[in-house]
C-alpha atoms as a PDB file:
ATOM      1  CA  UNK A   1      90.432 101.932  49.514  1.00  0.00           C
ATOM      2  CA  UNK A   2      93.327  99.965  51.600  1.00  0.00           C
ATOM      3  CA  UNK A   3      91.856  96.943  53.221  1.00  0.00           C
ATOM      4  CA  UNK A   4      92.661  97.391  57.197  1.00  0.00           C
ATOM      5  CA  UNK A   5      93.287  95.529  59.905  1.00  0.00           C
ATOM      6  CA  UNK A   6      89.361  94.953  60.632  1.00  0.00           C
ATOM      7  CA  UNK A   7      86.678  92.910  59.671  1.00  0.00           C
ATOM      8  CA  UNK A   8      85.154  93.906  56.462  1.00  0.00           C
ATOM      9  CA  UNK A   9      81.689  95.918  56.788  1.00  0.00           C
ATOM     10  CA  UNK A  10      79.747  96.699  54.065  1.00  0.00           C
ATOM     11  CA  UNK A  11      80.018 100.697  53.714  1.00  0.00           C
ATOM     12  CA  UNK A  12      77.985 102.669  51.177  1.00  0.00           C
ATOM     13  CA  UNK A  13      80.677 104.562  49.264  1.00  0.00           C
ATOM     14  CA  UNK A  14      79.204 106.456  45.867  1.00  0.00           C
ATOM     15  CA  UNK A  15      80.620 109.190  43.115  1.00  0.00           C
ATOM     16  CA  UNK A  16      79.137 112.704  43.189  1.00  0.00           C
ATOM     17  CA  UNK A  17      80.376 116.323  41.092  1.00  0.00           C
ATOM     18  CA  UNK A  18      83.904 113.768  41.067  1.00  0.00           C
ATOM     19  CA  UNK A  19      84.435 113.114  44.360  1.00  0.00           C
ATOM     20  CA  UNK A  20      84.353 109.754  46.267  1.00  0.00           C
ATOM     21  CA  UNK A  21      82.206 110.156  49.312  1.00  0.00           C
ATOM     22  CA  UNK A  22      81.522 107.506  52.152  1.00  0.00           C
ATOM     23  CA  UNK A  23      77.996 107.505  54.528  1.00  0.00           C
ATOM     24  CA  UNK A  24      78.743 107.945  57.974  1.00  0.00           C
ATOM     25  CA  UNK A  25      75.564 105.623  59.384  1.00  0.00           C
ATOM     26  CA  UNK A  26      76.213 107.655  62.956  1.00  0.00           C
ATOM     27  CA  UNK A  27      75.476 111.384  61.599  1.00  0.00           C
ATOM     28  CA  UNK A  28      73.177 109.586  58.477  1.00  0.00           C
ATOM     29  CA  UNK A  29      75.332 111.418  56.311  1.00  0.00           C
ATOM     30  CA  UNK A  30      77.747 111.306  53.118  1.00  0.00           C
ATOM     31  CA  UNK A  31      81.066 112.897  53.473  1.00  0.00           C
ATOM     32  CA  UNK A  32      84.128 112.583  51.368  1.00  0.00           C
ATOM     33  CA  UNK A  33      86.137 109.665  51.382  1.00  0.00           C
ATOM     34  CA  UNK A  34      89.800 110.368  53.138  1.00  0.00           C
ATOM     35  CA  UNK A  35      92.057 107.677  54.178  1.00  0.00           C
ATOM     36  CA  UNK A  36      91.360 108.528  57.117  1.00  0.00           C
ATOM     37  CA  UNK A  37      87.651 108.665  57.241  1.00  0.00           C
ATOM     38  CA  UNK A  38      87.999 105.606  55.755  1.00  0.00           C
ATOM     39  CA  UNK A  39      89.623 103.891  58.867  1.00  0.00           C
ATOM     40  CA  UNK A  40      87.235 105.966  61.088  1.00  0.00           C
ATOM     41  CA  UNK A  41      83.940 104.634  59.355  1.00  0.00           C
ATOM     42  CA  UNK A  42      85.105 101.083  59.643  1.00  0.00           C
ATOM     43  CA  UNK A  43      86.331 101.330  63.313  1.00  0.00           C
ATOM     44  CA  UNK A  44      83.391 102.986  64.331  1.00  0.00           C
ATOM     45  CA  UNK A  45      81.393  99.819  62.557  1.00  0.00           C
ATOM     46  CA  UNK A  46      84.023  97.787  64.420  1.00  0.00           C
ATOM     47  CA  UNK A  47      82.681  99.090  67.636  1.00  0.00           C
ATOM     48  CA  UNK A  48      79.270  98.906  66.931  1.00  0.00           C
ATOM     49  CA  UNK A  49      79.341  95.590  65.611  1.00  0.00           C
ATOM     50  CA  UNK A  50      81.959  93.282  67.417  1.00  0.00           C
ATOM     51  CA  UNK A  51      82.153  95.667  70.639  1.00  0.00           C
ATOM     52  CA  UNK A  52      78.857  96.365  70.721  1.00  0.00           C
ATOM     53  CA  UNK A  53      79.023 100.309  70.953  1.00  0.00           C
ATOM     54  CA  UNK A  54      75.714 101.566  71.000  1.00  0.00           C
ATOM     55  CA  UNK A  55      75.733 103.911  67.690  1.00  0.00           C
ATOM     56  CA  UNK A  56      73.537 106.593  69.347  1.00  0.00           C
ATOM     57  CA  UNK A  57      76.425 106.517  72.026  1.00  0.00           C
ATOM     58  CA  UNK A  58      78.671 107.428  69.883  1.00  0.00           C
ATOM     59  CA  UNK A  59      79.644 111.449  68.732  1.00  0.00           C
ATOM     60  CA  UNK A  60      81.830 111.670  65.538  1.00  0.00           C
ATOM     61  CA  UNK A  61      83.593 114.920  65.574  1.00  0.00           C
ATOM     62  CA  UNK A  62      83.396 116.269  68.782  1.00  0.00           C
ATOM     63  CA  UNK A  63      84.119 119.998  69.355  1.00  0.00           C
ATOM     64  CA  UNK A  64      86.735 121.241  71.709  1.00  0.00           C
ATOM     65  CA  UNK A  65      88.508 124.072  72.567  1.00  0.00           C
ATOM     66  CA  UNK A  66      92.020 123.077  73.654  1.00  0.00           C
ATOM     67  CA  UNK A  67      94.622 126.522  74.698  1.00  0.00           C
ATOM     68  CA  UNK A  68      92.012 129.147  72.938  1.00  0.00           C
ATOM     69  CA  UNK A  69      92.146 126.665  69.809  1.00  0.00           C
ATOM     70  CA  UNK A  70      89.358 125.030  68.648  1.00  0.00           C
ATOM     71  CA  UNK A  71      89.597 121.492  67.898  1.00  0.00           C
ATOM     72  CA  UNK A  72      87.533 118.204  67.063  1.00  0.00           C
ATOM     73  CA  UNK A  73      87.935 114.651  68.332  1.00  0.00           C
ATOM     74  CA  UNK A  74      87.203 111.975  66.091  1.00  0.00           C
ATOM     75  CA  UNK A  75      84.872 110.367  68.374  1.00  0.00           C
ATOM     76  CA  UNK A  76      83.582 110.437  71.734  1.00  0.00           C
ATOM     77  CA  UNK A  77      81.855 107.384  73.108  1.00  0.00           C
ATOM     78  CA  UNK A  78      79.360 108.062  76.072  1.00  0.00           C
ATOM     79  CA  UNK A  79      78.551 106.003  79.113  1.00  0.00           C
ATOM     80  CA  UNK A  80      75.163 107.324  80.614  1.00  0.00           C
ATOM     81  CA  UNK A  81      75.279 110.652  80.202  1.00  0.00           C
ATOM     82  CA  UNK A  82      79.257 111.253  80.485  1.00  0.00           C
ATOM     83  CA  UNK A  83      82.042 110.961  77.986  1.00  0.00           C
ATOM     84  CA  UNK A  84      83.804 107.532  78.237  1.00  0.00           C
ATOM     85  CA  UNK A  85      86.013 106.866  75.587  1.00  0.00           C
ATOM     86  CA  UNK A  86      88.116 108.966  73.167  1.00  0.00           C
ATOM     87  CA  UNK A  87      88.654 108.157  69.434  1.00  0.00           C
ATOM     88  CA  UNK A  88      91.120 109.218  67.609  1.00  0.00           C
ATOM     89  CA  UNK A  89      91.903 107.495  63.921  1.00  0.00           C
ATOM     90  CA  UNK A  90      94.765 108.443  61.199  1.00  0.00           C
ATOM     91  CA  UNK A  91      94.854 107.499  57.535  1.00  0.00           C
ATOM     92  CA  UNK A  92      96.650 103.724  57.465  1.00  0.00           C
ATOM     93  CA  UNK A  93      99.807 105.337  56.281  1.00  0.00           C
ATOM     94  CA  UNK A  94     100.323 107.620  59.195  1.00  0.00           C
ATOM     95  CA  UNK A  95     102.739 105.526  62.168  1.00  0.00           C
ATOM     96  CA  UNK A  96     100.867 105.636  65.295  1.00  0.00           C
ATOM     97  CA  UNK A  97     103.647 107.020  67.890  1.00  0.00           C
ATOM     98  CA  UNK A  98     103.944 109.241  70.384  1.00  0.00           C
ATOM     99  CA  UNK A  99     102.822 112.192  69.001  1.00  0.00           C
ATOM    100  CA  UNK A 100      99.311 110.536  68.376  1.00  0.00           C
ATOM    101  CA  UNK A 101      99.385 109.376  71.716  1.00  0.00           C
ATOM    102  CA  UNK A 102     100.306 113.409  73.063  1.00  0.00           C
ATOM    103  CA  UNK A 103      97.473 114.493  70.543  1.00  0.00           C
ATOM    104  CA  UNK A 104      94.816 112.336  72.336  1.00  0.00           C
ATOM    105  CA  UNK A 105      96.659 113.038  75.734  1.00  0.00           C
ATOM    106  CA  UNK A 106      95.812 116.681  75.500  1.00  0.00           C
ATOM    107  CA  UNK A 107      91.846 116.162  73.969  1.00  0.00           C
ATOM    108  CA  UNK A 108      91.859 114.365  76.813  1.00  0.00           C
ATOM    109  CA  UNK A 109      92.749 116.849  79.172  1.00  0.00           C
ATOM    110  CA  UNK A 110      89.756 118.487  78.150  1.00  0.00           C
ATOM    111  CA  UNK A 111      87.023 115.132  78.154  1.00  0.00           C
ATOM    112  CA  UNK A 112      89.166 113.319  81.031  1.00  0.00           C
ATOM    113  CA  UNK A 113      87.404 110.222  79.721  1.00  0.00           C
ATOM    114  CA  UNK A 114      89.329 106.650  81.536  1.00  0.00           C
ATOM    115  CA  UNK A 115      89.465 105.266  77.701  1.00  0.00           C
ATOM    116  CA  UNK A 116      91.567 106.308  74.849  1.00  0.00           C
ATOM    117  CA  UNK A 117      91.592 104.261  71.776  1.00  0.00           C
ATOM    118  CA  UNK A 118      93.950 105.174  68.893  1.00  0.00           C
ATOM    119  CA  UNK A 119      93.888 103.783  65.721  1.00  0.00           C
ATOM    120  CA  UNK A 120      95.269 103.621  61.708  1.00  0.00           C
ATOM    121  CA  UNK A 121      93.343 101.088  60.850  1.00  0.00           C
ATOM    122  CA  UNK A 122      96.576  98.614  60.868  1.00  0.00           C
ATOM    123  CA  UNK A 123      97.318  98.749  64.487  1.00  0.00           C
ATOM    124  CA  UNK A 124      94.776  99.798  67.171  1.00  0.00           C
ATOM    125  CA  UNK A 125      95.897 100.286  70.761  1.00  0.00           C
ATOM    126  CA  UNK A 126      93.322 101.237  74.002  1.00  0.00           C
ATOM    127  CA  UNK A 127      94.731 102.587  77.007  1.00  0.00           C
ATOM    128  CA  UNK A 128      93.038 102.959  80.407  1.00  0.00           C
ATOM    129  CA  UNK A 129      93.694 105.678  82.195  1.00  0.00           C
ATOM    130  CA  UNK A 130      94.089 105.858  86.654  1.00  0.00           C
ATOM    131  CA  UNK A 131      93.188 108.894  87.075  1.00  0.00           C
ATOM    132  CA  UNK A 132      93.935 108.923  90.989  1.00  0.00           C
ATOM    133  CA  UNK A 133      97.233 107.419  90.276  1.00  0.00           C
ATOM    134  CA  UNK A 134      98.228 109.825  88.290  1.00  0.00           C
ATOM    135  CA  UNK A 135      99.009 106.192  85.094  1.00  0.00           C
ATOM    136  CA  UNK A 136      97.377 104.529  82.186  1.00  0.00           C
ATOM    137  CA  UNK A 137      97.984 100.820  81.260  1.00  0.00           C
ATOM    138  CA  UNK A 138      97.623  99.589  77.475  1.00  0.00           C
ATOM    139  CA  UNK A 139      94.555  96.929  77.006  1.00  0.00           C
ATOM    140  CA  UNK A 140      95.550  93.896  75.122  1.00  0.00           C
ATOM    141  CA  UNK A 141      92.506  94.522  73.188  1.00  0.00           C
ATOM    142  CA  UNK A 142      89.561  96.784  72.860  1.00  0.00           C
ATOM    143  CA  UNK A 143      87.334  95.816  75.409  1.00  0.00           C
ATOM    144  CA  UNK A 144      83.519  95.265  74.741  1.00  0.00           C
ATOM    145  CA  UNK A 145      81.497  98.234  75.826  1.00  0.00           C
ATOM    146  CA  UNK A 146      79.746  95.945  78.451  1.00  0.00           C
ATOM    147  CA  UNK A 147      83.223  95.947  80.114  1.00  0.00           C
ATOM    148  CA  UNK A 148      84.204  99.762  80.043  1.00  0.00           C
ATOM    149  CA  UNK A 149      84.140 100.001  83.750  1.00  0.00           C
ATOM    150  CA  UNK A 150      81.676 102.847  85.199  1.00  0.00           C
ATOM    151  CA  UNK A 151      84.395 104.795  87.000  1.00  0.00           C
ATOM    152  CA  UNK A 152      84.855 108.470  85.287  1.00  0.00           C
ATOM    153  CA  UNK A 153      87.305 111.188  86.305  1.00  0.00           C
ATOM    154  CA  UNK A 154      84.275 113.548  87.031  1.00  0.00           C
ATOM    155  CA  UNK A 155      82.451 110.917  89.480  1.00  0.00           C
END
């Protein structure tokens, strides 16, 4: 797979019936190896291992129903007991512009978590989100989850 703008983690990856599948060490599970899943397995080791993310903090594939549809985030990261941060991760080739950014805009409209992180793998942006003033302000970097401030939309 395309090496990414991350550290490198060691990530089980093996062959079975033909298919390339990666473990997922949050769900303890193999699943099949997409670019994409590829940059969401290593930024979800990013997190856990240089931001500190507690894994068992940490949903991968979190339902939602969004205008009768149902969808699924890539991740949700809790803080307590509430949702904190959204996830959402594309395959390295995929531009992150604004239609990624409307995508996790209207997940969020469901979660209304003050943290969305958006990634490719390449470039990763985190935006905070001011709930009472109505704005969001891009991070310079993705903050350590000792830093997420407590504040949620729901408090």
């Amino acid at each position: 797979m395309q090496a990414l703008n991350l550290p490198e983690y060691e990530i089980r990856i093996k062959q079975e019936n033909g298919k390339q599948l990666i473990f997922d060490a949050v769900r303890k599970k193999y699943l099949i190896l997409t670019p994409e899943e590829w940059v969401r397995q290593n930024f979800v080791q990013y997190l856990i291992r240089d931001k500190h993310y507690p894994a068992g903090l940490i949903q991968i594939e979190k339902g939602l129903k969004l205008n009768e549809l149902q969808k699924r985030a890539d991740a949700v990261i809790y803080k307590g007991s509430r949702p904190h941060v959204l996830l959402e991760c594309k395959a390295p080739h995929i531009p992150i512009n604004q239609d990624t950014f409307e995508q996790i805009a209207r997940y969020n409209s469901v979660f209304k978590v003050p943290y969305l992180i958006v990634t490719n793998g390449m470039d990763h942006y985190c935006a905070c989100i001011d709930f009472e003033q109505n704005s969001f302000e891009f991070l310079k970097e993705i903050p350590d989850y000792k830093d997420l401030s407590q504040d949620t939309a729901s408090d």
